[in-house]
C-alpha atoms as a PDB file:
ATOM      1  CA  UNK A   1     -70.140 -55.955 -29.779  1.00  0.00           C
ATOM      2  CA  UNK A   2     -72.498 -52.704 -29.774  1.00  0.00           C
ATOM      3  CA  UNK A   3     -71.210 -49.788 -28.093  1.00  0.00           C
ATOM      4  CA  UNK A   4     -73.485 -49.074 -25.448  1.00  0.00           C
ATOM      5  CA  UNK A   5     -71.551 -46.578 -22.995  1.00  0.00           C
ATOM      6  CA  UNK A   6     -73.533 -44.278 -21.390  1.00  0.00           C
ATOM      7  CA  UNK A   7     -73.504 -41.478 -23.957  1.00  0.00           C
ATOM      8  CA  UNK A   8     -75.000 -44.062 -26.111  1.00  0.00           C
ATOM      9  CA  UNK A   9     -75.216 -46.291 -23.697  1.00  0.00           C
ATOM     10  CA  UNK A  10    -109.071 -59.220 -16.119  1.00  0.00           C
ATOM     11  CA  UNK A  11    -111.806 -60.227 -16.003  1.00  0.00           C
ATOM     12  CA  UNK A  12    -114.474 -62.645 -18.531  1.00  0.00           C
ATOM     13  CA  UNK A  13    -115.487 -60.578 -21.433  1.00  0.00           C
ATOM     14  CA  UNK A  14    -119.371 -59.664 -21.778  1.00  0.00           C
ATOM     15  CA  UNK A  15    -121.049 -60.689 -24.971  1.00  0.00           C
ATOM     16  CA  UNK A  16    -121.203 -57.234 -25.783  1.00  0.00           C
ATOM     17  CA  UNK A  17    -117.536 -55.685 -26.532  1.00  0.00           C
ATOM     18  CA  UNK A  18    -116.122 -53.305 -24.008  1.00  0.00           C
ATOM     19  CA  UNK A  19    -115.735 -49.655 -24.724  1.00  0.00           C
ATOM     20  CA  UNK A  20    -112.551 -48.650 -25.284  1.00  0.00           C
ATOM     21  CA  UNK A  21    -112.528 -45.688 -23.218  1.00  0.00           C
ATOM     22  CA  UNK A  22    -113.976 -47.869 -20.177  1.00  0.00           C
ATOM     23  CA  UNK A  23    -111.858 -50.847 -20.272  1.00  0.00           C
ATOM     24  CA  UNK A  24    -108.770 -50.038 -17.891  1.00  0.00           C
ATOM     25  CA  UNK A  25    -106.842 -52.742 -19.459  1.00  0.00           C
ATOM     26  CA  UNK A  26    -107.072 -51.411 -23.047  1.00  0.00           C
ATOM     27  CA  UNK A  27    -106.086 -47.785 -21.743  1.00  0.00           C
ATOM     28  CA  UNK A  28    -102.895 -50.166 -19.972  1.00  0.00           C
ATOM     29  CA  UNK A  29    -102.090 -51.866 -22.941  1.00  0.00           C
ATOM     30  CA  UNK A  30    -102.308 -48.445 -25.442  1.00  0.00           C
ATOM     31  CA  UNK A  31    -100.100 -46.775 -22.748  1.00  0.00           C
ATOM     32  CA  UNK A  32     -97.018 -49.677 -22.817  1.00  0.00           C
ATOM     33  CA  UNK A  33     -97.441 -49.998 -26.540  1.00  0.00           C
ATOM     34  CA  UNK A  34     -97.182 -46.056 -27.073  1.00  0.00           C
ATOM     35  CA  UNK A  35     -94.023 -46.331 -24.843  1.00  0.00           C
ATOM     36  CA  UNK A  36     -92.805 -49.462 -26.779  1.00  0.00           C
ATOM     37  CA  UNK A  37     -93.599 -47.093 -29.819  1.00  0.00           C
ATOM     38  CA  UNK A  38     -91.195 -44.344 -27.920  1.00  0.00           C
ATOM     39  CA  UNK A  39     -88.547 -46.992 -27.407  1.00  0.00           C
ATOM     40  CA  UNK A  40     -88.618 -48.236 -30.712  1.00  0.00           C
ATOM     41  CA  UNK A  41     -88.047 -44.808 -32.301  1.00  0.00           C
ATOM     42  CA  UNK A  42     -84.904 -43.557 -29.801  1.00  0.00           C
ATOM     43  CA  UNK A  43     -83.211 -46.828 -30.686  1.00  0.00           C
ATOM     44  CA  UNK A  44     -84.257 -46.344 -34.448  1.00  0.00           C
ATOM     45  CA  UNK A  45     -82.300 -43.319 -34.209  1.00  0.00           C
ATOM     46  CA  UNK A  46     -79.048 -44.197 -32.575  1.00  0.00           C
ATOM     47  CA  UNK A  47     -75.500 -45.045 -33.838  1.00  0.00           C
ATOM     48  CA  UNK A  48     -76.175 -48.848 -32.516  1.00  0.00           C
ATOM     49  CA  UNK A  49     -79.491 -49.798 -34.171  1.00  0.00           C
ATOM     50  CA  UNK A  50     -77.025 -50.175 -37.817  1.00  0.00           C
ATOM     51  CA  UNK A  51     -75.388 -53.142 -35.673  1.00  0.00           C
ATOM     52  CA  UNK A  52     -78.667 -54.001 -34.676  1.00  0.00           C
ATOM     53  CA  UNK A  53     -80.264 -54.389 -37.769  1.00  0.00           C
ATOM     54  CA  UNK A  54     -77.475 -57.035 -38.725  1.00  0.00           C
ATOM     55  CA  UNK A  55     -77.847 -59.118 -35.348  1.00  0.00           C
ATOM     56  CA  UNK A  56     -81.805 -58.742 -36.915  1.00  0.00           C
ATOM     57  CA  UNK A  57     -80.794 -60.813 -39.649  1.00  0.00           C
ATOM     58  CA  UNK A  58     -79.321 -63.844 -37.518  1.00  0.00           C
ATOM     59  CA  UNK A  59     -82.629 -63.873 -35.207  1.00  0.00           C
ATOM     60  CA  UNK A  60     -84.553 -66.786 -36.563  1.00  0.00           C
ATOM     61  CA  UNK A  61     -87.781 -68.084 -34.747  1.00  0.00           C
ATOM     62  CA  UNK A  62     -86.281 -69.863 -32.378  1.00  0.00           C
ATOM     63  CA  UNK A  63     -83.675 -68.042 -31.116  1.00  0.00           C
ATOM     64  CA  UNK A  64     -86.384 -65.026 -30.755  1.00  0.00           C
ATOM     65  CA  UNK A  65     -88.275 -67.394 -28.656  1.00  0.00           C
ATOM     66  CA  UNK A  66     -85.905 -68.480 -26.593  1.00  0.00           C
ATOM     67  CA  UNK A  67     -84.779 -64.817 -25.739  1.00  0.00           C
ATOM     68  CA  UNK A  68     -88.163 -63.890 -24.930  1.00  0.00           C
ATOM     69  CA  UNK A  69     -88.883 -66.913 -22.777  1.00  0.00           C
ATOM     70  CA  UNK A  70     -85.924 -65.715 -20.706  1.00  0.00           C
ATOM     71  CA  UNK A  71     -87.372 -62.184 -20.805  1.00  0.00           C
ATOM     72  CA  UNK A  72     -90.884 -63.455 -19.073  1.00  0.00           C
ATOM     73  CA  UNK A  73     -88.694 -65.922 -16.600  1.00  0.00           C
ATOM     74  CA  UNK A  74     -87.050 -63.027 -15.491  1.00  0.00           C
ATOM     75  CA  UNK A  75     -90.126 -61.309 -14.957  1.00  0.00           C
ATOM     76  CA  UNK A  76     -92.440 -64.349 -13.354  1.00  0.00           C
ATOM     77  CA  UNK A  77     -90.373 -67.505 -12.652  1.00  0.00           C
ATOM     78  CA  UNK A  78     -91.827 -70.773 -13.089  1.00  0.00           C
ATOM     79  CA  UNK A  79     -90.737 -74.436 -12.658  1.00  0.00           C
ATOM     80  CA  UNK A  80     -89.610 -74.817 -16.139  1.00  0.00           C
ATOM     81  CA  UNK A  81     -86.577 -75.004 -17.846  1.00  0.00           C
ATOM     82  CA  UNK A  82     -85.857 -71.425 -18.217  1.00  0.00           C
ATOM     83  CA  UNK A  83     -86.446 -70.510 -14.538  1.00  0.00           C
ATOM     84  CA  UNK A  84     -83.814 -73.098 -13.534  1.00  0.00           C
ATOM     85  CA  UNK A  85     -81.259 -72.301 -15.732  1.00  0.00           C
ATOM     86  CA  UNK A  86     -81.437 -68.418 -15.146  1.00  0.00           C
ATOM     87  CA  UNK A  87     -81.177 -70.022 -10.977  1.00  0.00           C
ATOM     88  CA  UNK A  88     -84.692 -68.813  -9.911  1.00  0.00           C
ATOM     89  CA  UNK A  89     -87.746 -71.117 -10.045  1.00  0.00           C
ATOM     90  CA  UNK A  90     -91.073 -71.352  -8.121  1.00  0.00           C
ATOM     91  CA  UNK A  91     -92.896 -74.166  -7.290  1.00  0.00           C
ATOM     92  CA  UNK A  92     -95.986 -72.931  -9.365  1.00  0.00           C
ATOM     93  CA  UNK A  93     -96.467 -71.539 -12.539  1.00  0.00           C
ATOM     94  CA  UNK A  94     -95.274 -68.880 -14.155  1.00  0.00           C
ATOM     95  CA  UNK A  95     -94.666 -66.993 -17.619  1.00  0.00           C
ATOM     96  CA  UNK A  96     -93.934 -70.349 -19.408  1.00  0.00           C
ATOM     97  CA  UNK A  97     -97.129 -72.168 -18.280  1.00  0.00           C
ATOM     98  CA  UNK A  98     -99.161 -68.785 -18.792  1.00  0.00           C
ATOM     99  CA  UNK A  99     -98.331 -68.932 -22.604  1.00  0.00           C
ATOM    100  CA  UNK A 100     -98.500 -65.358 -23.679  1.00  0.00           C
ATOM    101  CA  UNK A 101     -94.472 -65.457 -25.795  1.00  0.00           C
ATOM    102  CA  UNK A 102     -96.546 -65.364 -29.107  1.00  0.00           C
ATOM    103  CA  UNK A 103     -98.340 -62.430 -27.475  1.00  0.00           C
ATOM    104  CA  UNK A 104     -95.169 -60.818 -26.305  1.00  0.00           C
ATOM    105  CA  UNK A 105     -93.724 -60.977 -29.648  1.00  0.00           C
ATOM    106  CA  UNK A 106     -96.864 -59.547 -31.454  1.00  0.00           C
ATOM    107  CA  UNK A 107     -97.200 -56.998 -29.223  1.00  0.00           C
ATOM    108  CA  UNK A 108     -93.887 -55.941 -29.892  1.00  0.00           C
ATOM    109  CA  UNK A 109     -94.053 -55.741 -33.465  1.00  0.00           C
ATOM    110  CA  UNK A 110     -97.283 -54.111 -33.700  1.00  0.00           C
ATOM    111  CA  UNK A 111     -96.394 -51.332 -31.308  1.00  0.00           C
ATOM    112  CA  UNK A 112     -93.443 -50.337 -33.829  1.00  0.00           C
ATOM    113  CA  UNK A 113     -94.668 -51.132 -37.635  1.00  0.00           C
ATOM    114  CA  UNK A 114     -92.337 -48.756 -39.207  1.00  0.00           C
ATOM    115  CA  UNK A 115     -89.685 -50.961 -37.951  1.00  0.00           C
ATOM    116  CA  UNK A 116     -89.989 -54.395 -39.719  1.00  0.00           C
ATOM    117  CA  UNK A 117     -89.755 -57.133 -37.011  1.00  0.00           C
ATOM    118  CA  UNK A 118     -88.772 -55.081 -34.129  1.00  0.00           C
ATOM    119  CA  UNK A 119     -89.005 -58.130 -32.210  1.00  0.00           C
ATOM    120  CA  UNK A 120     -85.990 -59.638 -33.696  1.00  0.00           C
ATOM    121  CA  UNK A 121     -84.209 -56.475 -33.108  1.00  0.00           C
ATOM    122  CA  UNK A 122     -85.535 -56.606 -29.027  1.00  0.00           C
ATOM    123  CA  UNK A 123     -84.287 -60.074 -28.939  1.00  0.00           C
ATOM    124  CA  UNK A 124     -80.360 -58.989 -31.319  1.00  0.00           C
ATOM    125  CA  UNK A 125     -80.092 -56.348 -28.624  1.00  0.00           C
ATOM    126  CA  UNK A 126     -80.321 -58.578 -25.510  1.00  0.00           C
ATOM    127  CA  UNK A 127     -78.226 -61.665 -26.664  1.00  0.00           C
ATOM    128  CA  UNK A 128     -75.675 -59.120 -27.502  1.00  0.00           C
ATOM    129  CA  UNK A 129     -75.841 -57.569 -23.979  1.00  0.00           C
ATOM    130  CA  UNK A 130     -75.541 -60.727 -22.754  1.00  0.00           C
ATOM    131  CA  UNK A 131     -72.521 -61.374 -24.333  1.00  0.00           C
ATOM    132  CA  UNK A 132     -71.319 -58.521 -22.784  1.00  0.00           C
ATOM    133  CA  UNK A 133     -71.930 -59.292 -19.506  1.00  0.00           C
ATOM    134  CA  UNK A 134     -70.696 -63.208 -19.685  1.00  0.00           C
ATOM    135  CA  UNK A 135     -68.926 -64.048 -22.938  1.00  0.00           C
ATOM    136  CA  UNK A 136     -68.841 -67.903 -21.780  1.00  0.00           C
ATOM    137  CA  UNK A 137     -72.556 -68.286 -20.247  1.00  0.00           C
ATOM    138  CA  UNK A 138     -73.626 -71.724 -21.766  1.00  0.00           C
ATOM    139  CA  UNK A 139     -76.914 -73.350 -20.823  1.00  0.00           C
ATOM    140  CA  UNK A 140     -78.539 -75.587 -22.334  1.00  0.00           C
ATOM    141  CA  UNK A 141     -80.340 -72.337 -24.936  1.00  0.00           C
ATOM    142  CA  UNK A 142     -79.205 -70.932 -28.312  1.00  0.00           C
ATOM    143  CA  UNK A 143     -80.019 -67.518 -26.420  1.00  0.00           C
ATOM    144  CA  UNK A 144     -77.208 -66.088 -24.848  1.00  0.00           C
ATOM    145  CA  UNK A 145     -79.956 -64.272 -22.368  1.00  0.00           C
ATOM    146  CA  UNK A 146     -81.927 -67.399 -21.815  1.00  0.00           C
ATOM    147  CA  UNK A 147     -78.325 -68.716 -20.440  1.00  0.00           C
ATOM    148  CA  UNK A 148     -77.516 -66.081 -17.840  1.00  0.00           C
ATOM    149  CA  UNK A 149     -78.053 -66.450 -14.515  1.00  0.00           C
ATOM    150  CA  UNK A 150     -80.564 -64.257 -12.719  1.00  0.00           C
ATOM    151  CA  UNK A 151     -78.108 -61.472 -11.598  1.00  0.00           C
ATOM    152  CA  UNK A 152     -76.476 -61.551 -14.776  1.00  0.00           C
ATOM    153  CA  UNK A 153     -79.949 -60.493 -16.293  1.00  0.00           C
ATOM    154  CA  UNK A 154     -80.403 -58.133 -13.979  1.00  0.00           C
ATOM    155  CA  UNK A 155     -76.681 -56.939 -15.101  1.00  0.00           C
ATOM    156  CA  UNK A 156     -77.898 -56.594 -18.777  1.00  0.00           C
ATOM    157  CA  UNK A 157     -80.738 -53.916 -18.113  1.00  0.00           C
ATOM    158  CA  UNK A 158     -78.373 -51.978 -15.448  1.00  0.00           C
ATOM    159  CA  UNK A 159     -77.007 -51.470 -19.075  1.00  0.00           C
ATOM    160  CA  UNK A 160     -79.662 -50.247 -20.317  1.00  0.00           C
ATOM    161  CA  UNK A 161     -80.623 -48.155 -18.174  1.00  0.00           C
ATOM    162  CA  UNK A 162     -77.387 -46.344 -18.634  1.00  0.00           C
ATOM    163  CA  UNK A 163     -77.669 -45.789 -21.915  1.00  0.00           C
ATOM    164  CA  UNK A 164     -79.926 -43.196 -23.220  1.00  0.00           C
ATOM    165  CA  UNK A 165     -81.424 -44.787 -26.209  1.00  0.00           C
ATOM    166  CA  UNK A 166     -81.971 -47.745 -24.272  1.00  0.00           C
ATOM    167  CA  UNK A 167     -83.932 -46.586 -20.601  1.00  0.00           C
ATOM    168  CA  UNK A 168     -87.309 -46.486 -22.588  1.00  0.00           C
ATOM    169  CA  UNK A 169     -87.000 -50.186 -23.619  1.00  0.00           C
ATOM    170  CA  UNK A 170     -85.188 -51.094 -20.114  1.00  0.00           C
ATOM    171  CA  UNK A 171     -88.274 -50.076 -18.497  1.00  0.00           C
ATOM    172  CA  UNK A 172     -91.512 -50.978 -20.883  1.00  0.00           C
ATOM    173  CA  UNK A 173     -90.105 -54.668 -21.686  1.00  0.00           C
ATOM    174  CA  UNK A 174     -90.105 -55.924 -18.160  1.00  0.00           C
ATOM    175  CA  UNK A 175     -93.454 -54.128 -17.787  1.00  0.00           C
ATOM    176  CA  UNK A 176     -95.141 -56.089 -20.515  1.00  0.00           C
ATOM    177  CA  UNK A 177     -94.100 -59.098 -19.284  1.00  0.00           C
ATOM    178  CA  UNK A 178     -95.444 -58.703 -16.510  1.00  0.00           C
ATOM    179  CA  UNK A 179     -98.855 -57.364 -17.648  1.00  0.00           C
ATOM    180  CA  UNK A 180     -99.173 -60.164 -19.835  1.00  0.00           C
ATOM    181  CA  UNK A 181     -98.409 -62.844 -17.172  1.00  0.00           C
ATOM    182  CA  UNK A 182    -100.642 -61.643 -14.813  1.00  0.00           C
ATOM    183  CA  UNK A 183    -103.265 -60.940 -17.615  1.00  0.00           C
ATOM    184  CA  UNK A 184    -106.016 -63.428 -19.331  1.00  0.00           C
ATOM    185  CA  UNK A 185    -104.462 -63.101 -22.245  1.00  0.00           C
ATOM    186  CA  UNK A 186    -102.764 -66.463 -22.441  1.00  0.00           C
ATOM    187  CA  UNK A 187    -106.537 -68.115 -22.640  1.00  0.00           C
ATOM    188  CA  UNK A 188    -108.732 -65.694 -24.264  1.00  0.00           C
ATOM    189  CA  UNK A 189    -110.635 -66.662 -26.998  1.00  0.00           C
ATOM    190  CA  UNK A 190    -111.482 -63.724 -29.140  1.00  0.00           C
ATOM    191  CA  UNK A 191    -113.786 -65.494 -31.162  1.00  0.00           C
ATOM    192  CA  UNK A 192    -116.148 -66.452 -28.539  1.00  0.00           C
ATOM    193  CA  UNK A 193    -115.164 -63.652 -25.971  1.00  0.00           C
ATOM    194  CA  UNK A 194    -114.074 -66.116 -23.307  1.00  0.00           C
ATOM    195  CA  UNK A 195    -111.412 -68.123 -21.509  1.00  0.00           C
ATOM    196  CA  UNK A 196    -110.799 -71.200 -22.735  1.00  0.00           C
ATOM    197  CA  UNK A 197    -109.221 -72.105 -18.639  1.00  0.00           C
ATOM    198  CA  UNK A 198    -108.217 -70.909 -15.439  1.00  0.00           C
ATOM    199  CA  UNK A 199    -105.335 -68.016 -16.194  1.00  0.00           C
ATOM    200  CA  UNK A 200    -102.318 -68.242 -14.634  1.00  0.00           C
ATOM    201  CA  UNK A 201    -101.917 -64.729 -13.397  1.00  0.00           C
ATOM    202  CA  UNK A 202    -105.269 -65.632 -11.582  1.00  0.00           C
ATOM    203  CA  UNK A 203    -103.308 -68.504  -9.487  1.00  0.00           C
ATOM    204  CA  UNK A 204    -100.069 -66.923  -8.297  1.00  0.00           C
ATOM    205  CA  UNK A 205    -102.276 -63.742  -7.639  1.00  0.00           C
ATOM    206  CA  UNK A 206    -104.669 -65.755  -5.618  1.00  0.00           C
ATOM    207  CA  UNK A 207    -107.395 -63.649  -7.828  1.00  0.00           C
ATOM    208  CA  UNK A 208    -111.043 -66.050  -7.526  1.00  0.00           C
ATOM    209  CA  UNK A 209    -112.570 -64.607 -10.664  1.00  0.00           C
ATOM    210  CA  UNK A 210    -115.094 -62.592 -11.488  1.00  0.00           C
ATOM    211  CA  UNK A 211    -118.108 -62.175  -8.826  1.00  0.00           C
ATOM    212  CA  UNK A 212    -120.993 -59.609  -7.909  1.00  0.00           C
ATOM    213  CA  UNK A 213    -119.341 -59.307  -4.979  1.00  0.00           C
ATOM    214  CA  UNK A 214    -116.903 -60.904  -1.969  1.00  0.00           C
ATOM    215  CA  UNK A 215    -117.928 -61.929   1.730  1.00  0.00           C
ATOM    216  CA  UNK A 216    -114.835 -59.289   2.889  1.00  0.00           C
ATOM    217  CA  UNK A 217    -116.981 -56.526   1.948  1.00  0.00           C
ATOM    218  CA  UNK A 218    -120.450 -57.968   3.314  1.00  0.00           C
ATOM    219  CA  UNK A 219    -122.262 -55.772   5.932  1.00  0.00           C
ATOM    220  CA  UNK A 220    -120.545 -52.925   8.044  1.00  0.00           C
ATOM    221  CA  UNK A 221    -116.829 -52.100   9.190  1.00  0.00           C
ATOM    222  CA  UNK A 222    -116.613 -53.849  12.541  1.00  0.00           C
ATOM    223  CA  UNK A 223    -119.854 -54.873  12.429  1.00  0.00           C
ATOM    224  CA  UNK A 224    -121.317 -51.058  13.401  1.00  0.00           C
ATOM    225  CA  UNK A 225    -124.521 -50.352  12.528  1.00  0.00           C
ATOM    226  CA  UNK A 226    -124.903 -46.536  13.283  1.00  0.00           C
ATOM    227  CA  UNK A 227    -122.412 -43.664  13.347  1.00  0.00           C
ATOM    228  CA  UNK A 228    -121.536 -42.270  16.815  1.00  0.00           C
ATOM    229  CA  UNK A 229    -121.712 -38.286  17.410  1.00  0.00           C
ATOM    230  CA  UNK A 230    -117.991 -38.026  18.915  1.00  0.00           C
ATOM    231  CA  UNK A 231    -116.897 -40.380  15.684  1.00  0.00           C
ATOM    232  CA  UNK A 232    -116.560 -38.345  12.464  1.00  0.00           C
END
């Protein structure tokens, strides 16, 4: 086990490209990766992260997706298999259906490149702490974290939080998640600059889409049509 006591312990795109410095969701995005970036580099630099870099080794793809998948569940529940097994589950869809674990993991990775598959290390870090919370959680998962139960998660990034090397990450990789979720990422097409469906952070937001303009905000408040003297 790691010691971790407290000491150590959207919108359719235009066919012209948005600026940088006017899309809100790039300046999001740059802001969680530079904080991934930040977490990456305080857990570079702890006693743990040699332990780490050996659960890095015994990652492979699968377990890495798993562990994620139960990262986004936690986040935005579905009605899949993940969702149940953690012991909360929706009706409609959530981070499974919305696709975006490739995106998770990439985003991961590229927000820390001086740390080779960072990832993997994300994904070492919470089976272990899962382990640590319930040595006997089974599921039907290779991931330890994909088998805990919903409180049990929560129980894992308590732990984090208490550890100093660790509040950075306990507080960007939940945030992500949800971004993501909510986000068109899941079905944008960046070679044609479009969604290739519905998202599902549009659905479980209740978000219509893009328009010029809603029938909430037609005419007046209250249906005035001047401004009275004594009203300022």
């Amino acid at each position: 086990m790691l010691n971790t006591k407290s000491e150590e312990t959207n919108s359719l795109a235009s066919s012209d490209p948005p600026r940088s410095d006017s899309n809100p969701n790039r300046r999001r995005m740059f802001l969680r990766s530079a904080t991934l970036a930040a977490g990456a580099a305080m857990l570079q630099g702890s006693p743990m992260f040699a332990g780490l870099k050996v659960l890095t080794e015994e990652t492979g793809d699968d377990l890495l997706h798993e562990t994620v998948n139960g990262l986004l569940v936690f986040v935005v529940p579905g009605p899949d298999a993940y969702s149940v097994a953690q012991g909360v589950s929706t009706a409609e869809p959530g981070a499974i259906e919305a696709t975006v674990t490739d995106i998770y993991i990439d985003s991961l990775d590229e927000s820390a490149p001086y740390l080779p598959q960072f990832s993997h290390v994300v994904a070492g870090l919470l089976n272990n702490l899962a382990l640590a919370v319930n040595p006997s959680a089974s599921g039907p998962f290779t991931s330890s974290f994909a088998n805990l139960k919903f409180a049990e998660k929560v129980a894992v990034f308590q732990i984090m939080e208490a550890t100093d090397s660790l509040k950075t990450l306990a507080g960007v990789l939940p945030a992500l998640a949800a971004f993501l979720c909510y986000s068109e990422a899941g079905v944008f097409d960046p070679a044609t600059r479009s969604l290739t469906g519905p998202p599902v952070g549009w659905a479980i937001s209740h978000y219509e889409g893009v328009a010029d303009g809603r029938n909430e905000f037609r005419g007046y408040f209250e249906n005035r049509r001047h401004v009275d003297d004594d009203h300022h």
